[in-house]
C-alpha atoms as a PDB file:
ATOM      1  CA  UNK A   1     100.685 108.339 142.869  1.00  0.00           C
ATOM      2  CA  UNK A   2      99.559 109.883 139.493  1.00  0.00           C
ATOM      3  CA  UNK A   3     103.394 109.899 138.525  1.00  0.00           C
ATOM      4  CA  UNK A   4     103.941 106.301 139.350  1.00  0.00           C
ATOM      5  CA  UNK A   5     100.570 105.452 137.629  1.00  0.00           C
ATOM      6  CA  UNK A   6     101.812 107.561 134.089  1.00  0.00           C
ATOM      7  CA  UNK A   7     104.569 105.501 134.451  1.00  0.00           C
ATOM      8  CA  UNK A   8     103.242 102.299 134.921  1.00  0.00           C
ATOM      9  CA  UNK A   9     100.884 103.168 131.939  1.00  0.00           C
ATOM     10  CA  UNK A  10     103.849 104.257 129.376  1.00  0.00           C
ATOM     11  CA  UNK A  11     106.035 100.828 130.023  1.00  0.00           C
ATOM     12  CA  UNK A  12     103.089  98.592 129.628  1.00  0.00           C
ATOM     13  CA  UNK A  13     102.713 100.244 126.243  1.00  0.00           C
ATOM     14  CA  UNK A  14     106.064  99.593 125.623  1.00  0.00           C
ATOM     15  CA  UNK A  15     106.734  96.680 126.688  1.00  0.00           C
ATOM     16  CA  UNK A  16     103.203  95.280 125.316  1.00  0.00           C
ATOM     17  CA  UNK A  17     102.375  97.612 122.274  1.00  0.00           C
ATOM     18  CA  UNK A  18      98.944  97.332 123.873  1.00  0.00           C
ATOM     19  CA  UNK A  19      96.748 100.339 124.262  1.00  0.00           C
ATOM     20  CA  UNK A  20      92.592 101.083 124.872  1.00  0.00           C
ATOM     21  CA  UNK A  21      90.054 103.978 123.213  1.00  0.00           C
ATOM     22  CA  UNK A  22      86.858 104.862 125.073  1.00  0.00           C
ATOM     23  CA  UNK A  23      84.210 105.637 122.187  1.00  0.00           C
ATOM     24  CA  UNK A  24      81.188 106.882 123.296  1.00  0.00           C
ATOM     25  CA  UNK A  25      77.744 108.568 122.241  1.00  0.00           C
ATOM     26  CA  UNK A  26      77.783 110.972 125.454  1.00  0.00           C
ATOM     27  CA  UNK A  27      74.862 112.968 124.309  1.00  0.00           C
ATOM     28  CA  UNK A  28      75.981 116.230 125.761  1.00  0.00           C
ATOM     29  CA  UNK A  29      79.419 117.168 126.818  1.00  0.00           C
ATOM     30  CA  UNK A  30      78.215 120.487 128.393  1.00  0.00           C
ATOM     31  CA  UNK A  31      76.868 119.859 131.808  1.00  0.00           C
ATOM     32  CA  UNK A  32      78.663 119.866 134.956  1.00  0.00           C
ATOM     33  CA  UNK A  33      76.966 116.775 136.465  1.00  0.00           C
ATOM     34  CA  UNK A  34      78.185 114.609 133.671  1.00  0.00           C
ATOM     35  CA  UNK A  35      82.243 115.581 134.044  1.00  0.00           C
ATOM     36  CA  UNK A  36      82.329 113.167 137.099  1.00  0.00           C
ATOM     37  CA  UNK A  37      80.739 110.471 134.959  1.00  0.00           C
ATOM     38  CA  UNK A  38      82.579 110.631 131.888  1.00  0.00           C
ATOM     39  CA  UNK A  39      86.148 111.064 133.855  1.00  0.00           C
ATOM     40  CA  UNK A  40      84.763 108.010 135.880  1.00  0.00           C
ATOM     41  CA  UNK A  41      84.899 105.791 132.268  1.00  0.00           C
ATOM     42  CA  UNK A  42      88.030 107.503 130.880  1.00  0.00           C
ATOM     43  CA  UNK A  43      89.968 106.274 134.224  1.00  0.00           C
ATOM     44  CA  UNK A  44      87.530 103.179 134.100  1.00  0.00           C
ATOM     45  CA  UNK A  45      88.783 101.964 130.607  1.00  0.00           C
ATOM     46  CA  UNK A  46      92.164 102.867 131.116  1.00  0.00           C
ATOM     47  CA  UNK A  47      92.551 104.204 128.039  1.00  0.00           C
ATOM     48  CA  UNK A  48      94.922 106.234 126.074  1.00  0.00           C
ATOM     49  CA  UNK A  49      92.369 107.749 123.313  1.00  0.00           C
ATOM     50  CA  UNK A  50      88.991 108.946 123.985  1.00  0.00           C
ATOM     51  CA  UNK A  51      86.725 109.401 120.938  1.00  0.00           C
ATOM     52  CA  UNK A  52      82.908 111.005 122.515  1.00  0.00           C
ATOM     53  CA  UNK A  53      80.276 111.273 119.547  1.00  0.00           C
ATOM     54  CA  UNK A  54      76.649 114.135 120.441  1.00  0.00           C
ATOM     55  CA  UNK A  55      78.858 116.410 122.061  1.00  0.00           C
ATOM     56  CA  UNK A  56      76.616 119.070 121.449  1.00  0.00           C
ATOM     57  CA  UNK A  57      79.246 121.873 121.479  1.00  0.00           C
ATOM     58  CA  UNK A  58      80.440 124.116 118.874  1.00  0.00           C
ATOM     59  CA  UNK A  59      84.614 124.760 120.256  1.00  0.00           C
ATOM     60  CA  UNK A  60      87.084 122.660 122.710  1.00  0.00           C
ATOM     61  CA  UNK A  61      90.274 124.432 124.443  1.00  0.00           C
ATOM     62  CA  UNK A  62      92.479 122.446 127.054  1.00  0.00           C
ATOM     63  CA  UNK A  63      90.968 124.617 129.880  1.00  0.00           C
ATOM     64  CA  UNK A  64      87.500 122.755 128.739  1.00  0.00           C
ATOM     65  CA  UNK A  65      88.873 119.296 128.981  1.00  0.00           C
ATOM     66  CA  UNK A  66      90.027 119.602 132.329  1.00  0.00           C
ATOM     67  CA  UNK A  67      86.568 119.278 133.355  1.00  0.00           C
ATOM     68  CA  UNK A  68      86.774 115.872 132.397  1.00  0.00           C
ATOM     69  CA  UNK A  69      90.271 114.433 130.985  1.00  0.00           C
ATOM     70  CA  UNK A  70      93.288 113.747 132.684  1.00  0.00           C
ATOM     71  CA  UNK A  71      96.049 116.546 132.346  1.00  0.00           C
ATOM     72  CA  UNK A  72      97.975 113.925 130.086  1.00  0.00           C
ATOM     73  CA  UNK A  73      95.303 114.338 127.220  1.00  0.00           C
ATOM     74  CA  UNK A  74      96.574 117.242 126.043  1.00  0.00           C
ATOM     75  CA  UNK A  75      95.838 116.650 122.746  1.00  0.00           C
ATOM     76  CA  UNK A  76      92.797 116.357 120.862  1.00  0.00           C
ATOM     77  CA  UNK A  77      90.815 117.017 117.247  1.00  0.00           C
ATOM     78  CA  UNK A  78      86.865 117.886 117.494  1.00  0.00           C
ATOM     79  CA  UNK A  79      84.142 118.512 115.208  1.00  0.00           C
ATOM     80  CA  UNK A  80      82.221 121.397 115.709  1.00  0.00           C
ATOM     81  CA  UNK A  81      78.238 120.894 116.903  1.00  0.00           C
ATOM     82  CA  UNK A  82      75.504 122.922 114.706  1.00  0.00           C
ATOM     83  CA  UNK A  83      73.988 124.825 117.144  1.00  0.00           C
ATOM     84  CA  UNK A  84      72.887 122.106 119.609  1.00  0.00           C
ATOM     85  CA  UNK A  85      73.128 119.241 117.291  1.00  0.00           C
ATOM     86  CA  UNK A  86      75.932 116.568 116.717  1.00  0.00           C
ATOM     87  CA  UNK A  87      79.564 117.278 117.003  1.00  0.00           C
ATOM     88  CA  UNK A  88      82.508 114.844 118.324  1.00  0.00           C
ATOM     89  CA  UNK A  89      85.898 115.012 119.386  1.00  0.00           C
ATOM     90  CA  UNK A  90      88.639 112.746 119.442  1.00  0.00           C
ATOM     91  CA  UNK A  91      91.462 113.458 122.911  1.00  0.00           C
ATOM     92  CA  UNK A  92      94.462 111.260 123.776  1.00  0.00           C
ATOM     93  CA  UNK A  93      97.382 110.840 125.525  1.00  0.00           C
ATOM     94  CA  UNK A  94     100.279 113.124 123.865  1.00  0.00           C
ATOM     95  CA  UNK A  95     102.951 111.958 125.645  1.00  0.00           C
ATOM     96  CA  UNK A  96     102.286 108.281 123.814  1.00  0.00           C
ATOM     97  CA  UNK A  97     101.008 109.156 120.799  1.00  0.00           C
ATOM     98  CA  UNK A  98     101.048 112.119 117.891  1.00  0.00           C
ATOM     99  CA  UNK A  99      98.197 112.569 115.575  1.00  0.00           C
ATOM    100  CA  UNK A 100      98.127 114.453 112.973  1.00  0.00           C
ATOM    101  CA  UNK A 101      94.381 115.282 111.195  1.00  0.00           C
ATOM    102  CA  UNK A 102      93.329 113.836 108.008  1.00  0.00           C
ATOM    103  CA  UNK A 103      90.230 115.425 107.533  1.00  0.00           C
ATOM    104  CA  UNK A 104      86.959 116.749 109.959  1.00  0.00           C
ATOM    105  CA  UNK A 105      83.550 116.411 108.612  1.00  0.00           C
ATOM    106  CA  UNK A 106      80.639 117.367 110.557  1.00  0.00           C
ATOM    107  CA  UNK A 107      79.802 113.363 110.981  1.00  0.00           C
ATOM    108  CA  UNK A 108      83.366 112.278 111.501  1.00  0.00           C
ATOM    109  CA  UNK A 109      86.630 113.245 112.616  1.00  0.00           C
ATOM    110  CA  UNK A 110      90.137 111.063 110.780  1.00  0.00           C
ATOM    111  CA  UNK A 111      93.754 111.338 112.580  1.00  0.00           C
ATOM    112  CA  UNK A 112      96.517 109.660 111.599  1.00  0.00           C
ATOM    113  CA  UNK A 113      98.695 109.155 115.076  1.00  0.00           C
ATOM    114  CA  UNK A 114     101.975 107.781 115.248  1.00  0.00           C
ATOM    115  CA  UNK A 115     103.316 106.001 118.444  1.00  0.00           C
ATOM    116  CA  UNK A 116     105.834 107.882 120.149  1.00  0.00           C
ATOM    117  CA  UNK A 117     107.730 104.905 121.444  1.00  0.00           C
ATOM    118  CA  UNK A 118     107.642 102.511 118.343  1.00  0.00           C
ATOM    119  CA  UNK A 119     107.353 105.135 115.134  1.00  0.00           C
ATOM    120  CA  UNK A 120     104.057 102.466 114.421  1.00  0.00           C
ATOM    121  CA  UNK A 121     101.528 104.341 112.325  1.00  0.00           C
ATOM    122  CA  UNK A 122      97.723 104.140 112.385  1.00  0.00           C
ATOM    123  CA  UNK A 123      94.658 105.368 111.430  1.00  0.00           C
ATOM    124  CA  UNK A 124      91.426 106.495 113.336  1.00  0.00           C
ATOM    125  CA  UNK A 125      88.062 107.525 112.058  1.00  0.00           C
ATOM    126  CA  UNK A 126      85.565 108.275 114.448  1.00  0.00           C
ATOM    127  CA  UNK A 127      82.454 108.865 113.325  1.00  0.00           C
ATOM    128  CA  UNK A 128      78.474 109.799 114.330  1.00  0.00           C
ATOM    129  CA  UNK A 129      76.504 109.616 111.144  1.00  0.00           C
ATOM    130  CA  UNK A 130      73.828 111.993 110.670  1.00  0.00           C
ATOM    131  CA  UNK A 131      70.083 110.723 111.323  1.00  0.00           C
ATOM    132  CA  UNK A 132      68.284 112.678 109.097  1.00  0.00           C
ATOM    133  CA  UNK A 133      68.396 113.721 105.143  1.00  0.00           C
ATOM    134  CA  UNK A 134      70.015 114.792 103.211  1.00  0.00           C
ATOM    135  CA  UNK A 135      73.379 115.009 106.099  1.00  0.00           C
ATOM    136  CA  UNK A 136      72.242 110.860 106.114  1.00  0.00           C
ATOM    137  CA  UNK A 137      72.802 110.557 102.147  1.00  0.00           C
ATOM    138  CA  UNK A 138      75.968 112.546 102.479  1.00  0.00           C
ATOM    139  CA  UNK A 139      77.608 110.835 104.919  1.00  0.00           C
ATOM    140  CA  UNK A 140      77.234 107.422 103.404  1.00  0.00           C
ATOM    141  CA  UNK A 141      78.468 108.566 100.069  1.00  0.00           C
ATOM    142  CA  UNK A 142      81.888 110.054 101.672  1.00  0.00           C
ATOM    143  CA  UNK A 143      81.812 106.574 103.607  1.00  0.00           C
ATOM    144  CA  UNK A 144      81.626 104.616 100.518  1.00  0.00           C
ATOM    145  CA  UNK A 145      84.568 107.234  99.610  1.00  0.00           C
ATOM    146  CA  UNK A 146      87.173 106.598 101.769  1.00  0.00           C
ATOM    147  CA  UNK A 147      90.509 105.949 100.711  1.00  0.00           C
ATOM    148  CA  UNK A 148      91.705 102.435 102.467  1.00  0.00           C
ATOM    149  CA  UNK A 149      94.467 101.159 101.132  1.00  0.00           C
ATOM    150  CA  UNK A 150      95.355  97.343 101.134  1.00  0.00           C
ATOM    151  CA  UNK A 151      98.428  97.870 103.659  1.00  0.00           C
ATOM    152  CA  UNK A 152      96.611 100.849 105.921  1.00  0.00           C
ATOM    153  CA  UNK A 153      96.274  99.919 109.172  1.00  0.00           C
ATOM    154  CA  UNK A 154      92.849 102.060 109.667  1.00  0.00           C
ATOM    155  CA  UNK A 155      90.091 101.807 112.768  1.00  0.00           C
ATOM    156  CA  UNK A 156      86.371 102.923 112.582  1.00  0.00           C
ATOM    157  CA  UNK A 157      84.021 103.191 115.156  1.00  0.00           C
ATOM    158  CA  UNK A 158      81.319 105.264 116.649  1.00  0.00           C
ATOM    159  CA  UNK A 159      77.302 105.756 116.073  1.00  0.00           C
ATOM    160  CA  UNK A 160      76.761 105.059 112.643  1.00  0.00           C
ATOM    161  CA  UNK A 161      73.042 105.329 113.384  1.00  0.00           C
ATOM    162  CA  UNK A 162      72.920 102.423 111.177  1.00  0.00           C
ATOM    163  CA  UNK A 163      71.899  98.905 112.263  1.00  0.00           C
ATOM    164  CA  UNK A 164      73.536  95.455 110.151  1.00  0.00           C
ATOM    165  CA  UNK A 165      70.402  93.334 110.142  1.00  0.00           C
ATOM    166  CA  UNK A 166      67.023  93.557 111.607  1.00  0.00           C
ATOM    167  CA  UNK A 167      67.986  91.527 114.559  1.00  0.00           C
ATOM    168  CA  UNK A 168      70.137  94.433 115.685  1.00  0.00           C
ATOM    169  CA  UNK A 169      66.687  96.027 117.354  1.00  0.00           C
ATOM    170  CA  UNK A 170      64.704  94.229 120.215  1.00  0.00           C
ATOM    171  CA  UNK A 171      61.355  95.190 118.099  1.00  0.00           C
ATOM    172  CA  UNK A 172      59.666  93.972 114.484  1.00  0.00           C
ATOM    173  CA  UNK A 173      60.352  96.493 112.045  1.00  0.00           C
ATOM    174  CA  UNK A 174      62.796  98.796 111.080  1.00  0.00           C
ATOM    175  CA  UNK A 175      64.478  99.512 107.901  1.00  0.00           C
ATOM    176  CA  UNK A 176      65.942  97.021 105.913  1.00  0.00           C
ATOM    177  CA  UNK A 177      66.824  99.015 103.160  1.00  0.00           C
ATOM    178  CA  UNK A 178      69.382 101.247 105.470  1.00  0.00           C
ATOM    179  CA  UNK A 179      70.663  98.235 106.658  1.00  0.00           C
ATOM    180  CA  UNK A 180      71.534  97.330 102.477  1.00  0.00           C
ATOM    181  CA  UNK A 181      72.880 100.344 102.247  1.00  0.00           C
ATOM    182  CA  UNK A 182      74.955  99.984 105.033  1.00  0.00           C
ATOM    183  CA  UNK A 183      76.071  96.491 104.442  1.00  0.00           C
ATOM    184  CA  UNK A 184      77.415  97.405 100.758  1.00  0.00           C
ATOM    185  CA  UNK A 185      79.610 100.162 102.118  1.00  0.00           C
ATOM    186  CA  UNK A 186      81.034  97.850 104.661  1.00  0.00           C
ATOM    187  CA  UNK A 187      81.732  95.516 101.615  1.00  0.00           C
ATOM    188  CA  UNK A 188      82.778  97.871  99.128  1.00  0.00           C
ATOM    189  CA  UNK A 189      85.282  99.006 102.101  1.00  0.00           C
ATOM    190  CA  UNK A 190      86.234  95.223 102.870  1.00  0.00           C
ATOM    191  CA  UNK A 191      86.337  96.389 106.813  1.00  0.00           C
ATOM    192  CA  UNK A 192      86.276  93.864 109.029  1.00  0.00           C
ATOM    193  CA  UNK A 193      83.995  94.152 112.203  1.00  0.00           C
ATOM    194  CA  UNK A 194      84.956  93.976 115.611  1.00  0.00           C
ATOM    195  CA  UNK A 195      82.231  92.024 117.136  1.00  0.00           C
ATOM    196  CA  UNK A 196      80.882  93.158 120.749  1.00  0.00           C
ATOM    197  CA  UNK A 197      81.085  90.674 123.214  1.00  0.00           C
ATOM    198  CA  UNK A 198      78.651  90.905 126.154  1.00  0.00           C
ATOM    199  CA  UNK A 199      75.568  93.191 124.755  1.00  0.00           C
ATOM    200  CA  UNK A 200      73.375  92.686 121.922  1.00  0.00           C
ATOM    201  CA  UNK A 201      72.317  96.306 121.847  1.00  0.00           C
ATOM    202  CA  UNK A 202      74.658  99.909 122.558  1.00  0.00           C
ATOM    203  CA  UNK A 203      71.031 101.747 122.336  1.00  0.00           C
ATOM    204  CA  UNK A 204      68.256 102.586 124.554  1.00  0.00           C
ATOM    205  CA  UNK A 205      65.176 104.856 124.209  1.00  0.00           C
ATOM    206  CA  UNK A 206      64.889 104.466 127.845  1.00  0.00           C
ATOM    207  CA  UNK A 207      61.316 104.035 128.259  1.00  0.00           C
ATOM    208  CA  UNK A 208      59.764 101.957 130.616  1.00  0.00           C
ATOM    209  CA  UNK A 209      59.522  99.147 127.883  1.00  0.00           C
ATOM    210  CA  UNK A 210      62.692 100.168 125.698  1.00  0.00           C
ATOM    211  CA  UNK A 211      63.425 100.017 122.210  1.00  0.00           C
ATOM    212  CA  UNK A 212      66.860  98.337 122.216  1.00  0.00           C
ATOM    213  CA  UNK A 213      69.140  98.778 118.902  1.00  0.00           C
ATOM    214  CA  UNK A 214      72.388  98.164 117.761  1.00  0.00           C
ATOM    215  CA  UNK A 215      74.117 101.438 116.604  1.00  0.00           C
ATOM    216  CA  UNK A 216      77.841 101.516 117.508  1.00  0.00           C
ATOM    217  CA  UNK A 217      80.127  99.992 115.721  1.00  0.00           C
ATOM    218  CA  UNK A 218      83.897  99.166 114.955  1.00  0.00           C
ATOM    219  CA  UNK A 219      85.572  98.139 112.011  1.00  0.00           C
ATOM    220  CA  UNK A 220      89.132  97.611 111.033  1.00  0.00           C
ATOM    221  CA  UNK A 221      90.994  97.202 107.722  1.00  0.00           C
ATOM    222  CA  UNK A 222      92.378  93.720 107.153  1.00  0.00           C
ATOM    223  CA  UNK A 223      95.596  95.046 107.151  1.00  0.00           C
ATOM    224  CA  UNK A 224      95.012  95.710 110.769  1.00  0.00           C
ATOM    225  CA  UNK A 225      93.707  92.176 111.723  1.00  0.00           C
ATOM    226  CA  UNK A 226      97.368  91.099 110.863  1.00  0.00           C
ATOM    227  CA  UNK A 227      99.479  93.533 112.528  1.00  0.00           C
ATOM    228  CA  UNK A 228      96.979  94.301 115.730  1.00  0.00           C
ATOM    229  CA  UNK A 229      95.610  90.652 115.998  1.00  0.00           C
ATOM    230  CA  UNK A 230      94.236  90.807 119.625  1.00  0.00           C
ATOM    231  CA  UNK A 231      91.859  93.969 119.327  1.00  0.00           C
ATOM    232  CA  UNK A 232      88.515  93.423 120.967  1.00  0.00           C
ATOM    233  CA  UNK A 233      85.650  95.604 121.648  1.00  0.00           C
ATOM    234  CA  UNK A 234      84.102  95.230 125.741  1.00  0.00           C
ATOM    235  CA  UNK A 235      80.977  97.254 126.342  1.00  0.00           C
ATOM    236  CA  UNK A 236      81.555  99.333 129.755  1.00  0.00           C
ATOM    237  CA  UNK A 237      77.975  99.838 132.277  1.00  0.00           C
ATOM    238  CA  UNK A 238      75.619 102.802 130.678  1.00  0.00           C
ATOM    239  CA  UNK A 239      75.556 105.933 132.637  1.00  0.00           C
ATOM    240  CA  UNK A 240      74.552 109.652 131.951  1.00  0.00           C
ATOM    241  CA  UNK A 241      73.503 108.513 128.266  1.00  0.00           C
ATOM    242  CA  UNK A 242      71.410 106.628 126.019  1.00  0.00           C
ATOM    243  CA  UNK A 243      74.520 104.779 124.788  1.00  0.00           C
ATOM    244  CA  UNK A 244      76.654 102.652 125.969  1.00  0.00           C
ATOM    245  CA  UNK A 245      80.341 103.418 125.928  1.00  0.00           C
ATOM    246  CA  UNK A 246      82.405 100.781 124.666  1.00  0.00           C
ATOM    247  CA  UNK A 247      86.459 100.458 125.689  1.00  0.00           C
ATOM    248  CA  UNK A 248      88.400  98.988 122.724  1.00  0.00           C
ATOM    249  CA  UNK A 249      91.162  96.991 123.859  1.00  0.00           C
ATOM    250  CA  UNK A 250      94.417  96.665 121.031  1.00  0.00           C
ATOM    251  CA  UNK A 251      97.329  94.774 121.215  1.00  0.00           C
ATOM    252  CA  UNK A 252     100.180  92.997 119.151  1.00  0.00           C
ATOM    253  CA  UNK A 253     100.020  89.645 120.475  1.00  0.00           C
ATOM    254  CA  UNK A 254      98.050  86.658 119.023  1.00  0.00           C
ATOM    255  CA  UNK A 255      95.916  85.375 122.091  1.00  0.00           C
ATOM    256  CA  UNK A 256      96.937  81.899 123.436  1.00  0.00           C
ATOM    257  CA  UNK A 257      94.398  79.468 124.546  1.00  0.00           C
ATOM    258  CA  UNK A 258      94.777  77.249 127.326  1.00  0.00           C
ATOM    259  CA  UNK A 259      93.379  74.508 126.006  1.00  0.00           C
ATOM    260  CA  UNK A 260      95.783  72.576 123.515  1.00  0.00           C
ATOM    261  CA  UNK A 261      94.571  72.096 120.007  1.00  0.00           C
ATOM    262  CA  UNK A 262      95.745  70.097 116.802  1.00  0.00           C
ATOM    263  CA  UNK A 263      96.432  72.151 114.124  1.00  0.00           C
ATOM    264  CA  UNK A 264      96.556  69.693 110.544  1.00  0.00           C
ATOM    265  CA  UNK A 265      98.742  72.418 108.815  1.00  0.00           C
ATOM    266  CA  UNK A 266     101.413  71.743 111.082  1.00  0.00           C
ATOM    267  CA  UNK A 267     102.268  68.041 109.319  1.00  0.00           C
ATOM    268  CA  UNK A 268     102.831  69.965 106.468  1.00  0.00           C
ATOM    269  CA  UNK A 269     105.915  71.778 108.372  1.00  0.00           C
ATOM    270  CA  UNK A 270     109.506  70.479 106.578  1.00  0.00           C
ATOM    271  CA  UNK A 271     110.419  69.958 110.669  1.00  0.00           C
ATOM    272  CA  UNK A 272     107.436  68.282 111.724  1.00  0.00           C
ATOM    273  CA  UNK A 273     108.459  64.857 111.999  1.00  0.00           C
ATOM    274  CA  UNK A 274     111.995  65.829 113.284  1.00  0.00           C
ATOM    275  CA  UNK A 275     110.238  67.616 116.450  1.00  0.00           C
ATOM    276  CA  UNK A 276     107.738  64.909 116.986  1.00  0.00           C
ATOM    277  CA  UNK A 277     110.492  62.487 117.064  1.00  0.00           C
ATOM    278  CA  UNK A 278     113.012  64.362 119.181  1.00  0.00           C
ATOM    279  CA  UNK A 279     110.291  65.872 121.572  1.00  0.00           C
ATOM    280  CA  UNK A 280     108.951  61.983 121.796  1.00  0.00           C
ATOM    281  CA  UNK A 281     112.581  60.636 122.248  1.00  0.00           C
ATOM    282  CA  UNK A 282     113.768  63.366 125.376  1.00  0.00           C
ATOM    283  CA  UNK A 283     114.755  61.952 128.761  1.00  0.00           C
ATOM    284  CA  UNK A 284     111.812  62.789 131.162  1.00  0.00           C
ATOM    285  CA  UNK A 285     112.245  63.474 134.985  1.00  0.00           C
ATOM    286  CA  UNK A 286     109.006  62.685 136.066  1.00  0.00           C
ATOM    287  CA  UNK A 287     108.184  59.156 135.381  1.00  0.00           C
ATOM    288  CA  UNK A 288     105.682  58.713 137.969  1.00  0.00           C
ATOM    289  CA  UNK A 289     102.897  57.924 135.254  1.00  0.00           C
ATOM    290  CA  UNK A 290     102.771  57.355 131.684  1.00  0.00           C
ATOM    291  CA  UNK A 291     100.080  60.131 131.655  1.00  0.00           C
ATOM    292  CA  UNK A 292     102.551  62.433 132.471  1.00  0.00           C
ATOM    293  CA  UNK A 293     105.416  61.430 130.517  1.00  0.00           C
ATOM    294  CA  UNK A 294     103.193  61.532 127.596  1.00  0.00           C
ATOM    295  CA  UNK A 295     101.913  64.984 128.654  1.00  0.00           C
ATOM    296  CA  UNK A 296     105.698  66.364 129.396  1.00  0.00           C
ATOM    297  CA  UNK A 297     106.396  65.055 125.990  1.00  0.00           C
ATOM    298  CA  UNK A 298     103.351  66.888 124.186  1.00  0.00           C
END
């Protein structure tokens, strides 16, 4: 069953060029009782990458990830934890894809992978940004850094622990000056953000009457908007942490609505009036109804 289900995995990736991450704050990676959990999302997202922020562990060997990953993620990139603080790793599927690193900081770890079955390049950053000075300063100065260039096909995501606007926190207050600084890095960056459908919030303090933020995010480069058009971020249910893992969902083909819609543009099209005629003019077999001449026509 795990054979056919490998299988059935690699030829909708090649067939579709479609693939998923699971990124997640999992706020400690070393306790038995939260391998069942965290294998339960990795099989529940279906997906090919895995990218876990708060790992809280200073060294990763294969032996370690069997507690948790599928045999085919045999691959994988981690930065270290200080002592029990921070760390994250970044595991996929190396029969799909190779990955190569670009750099590891202690608040993010970069891989260039390369698909297996299509040669198409990529970029990954995930990242868990530091909460506290001067590792907060730091990190949003090599942010501001980063070297995107105009055809890069690059993805970011993780816990910035950084909110956009104040309305990213169920509560008055917060800081709006962080969420300036954050904004003009996004900017200076020109990353497009991959909105969150479903949840307002990825954070919870879990108290009785919680203090909900919004602290995971995902970006792209434009770049990737045009060759990876139908990416979209769905937030999976919370278990075992204070986050919320999130499955990001990536695929090569525009999405089609079922609803037809009039696009002006298209009158500007050399063949537009040769297609309206011909498409007006071409014998129908239905002619029960004019309704549905017109609509075989259209």
């Amino acid at each position: 069953m795990k054979v056919i289900l490998n299988l059935l995995v690699f030829f909708d990736f090649l067939m579709n060029r479609a693939w998923n991450i699971l990124c997640w704050n999992v706020r400690g990676i070393n306790a038995a009782e939260k391998w069942p959990n965290i294998r339960n999302k990795i099989d529940e997202s279906n997906c090919e990458i895995f990218c876990f922020q708060e790992t809280k562990k200073e060294n990763f060997d294969s032996s370690f990830l069997r507690n948790f990953a599928p045999r085919n993620f045999g691959k994988f990139l981690f930065a270290p934890s200080v002592g029990a603080a921070g760390g994250s790793i970044v595991g996929w599927n190396g029969s799909l894809f190779d990955g190569t690193v670009i750099e590891i900081q202690p608040f993010a770890v970069s891989v260039c992978f390369s698909s297996r079955l299509d040669l198409n390049v990529w970029n990954l950053t995930a990242v868990y940004g530091p909460c506290t000075e001067p590792a907060r300063s730091s990190f949003v100065s090599w942010f501001r850094n980063l070297d995107i260039q105009n055809n890069d096909n690059w993805i970011l995501l993780g816990d910035y622990n950084f909110y956009r606007s104040l309305e990213n926190r169920n509560r008055a207050g917060g800081n709006f000056q962080d969420t300036q600084i954050f904004n003009d890095v996004i900017d200076h960056l020109g990353l497009v953000e991959l909105p969150s459908k479903g949840r307002a919030f990825t954070w919870s303090n879990m108290q009785s009457i919680p203090l909900l933020e919004q602290l995971d995010w995902f970006f792209t480069s434009v770049n990737w908007t045009y060759d990876f058009p139908n990416t979209m971020v769905s937030p999976l249910a919370r278990s075992t942490s204070d986050h919320v893992p999130c499955k990001v969902s990536i695929g090569t083909k525009i999405p089609k609505s079922n609803i037809f819609r009039f696009e002006n543009y298209w009158m500007s099209h050399r063949s537009f009036t040769s297609t309206v005629h011909n498409s007006l003019n071409k014998p129908i077999s239905n002619t029960a109804d004019s309704v549905s001449v017109l609509s075989a026509k259209i």
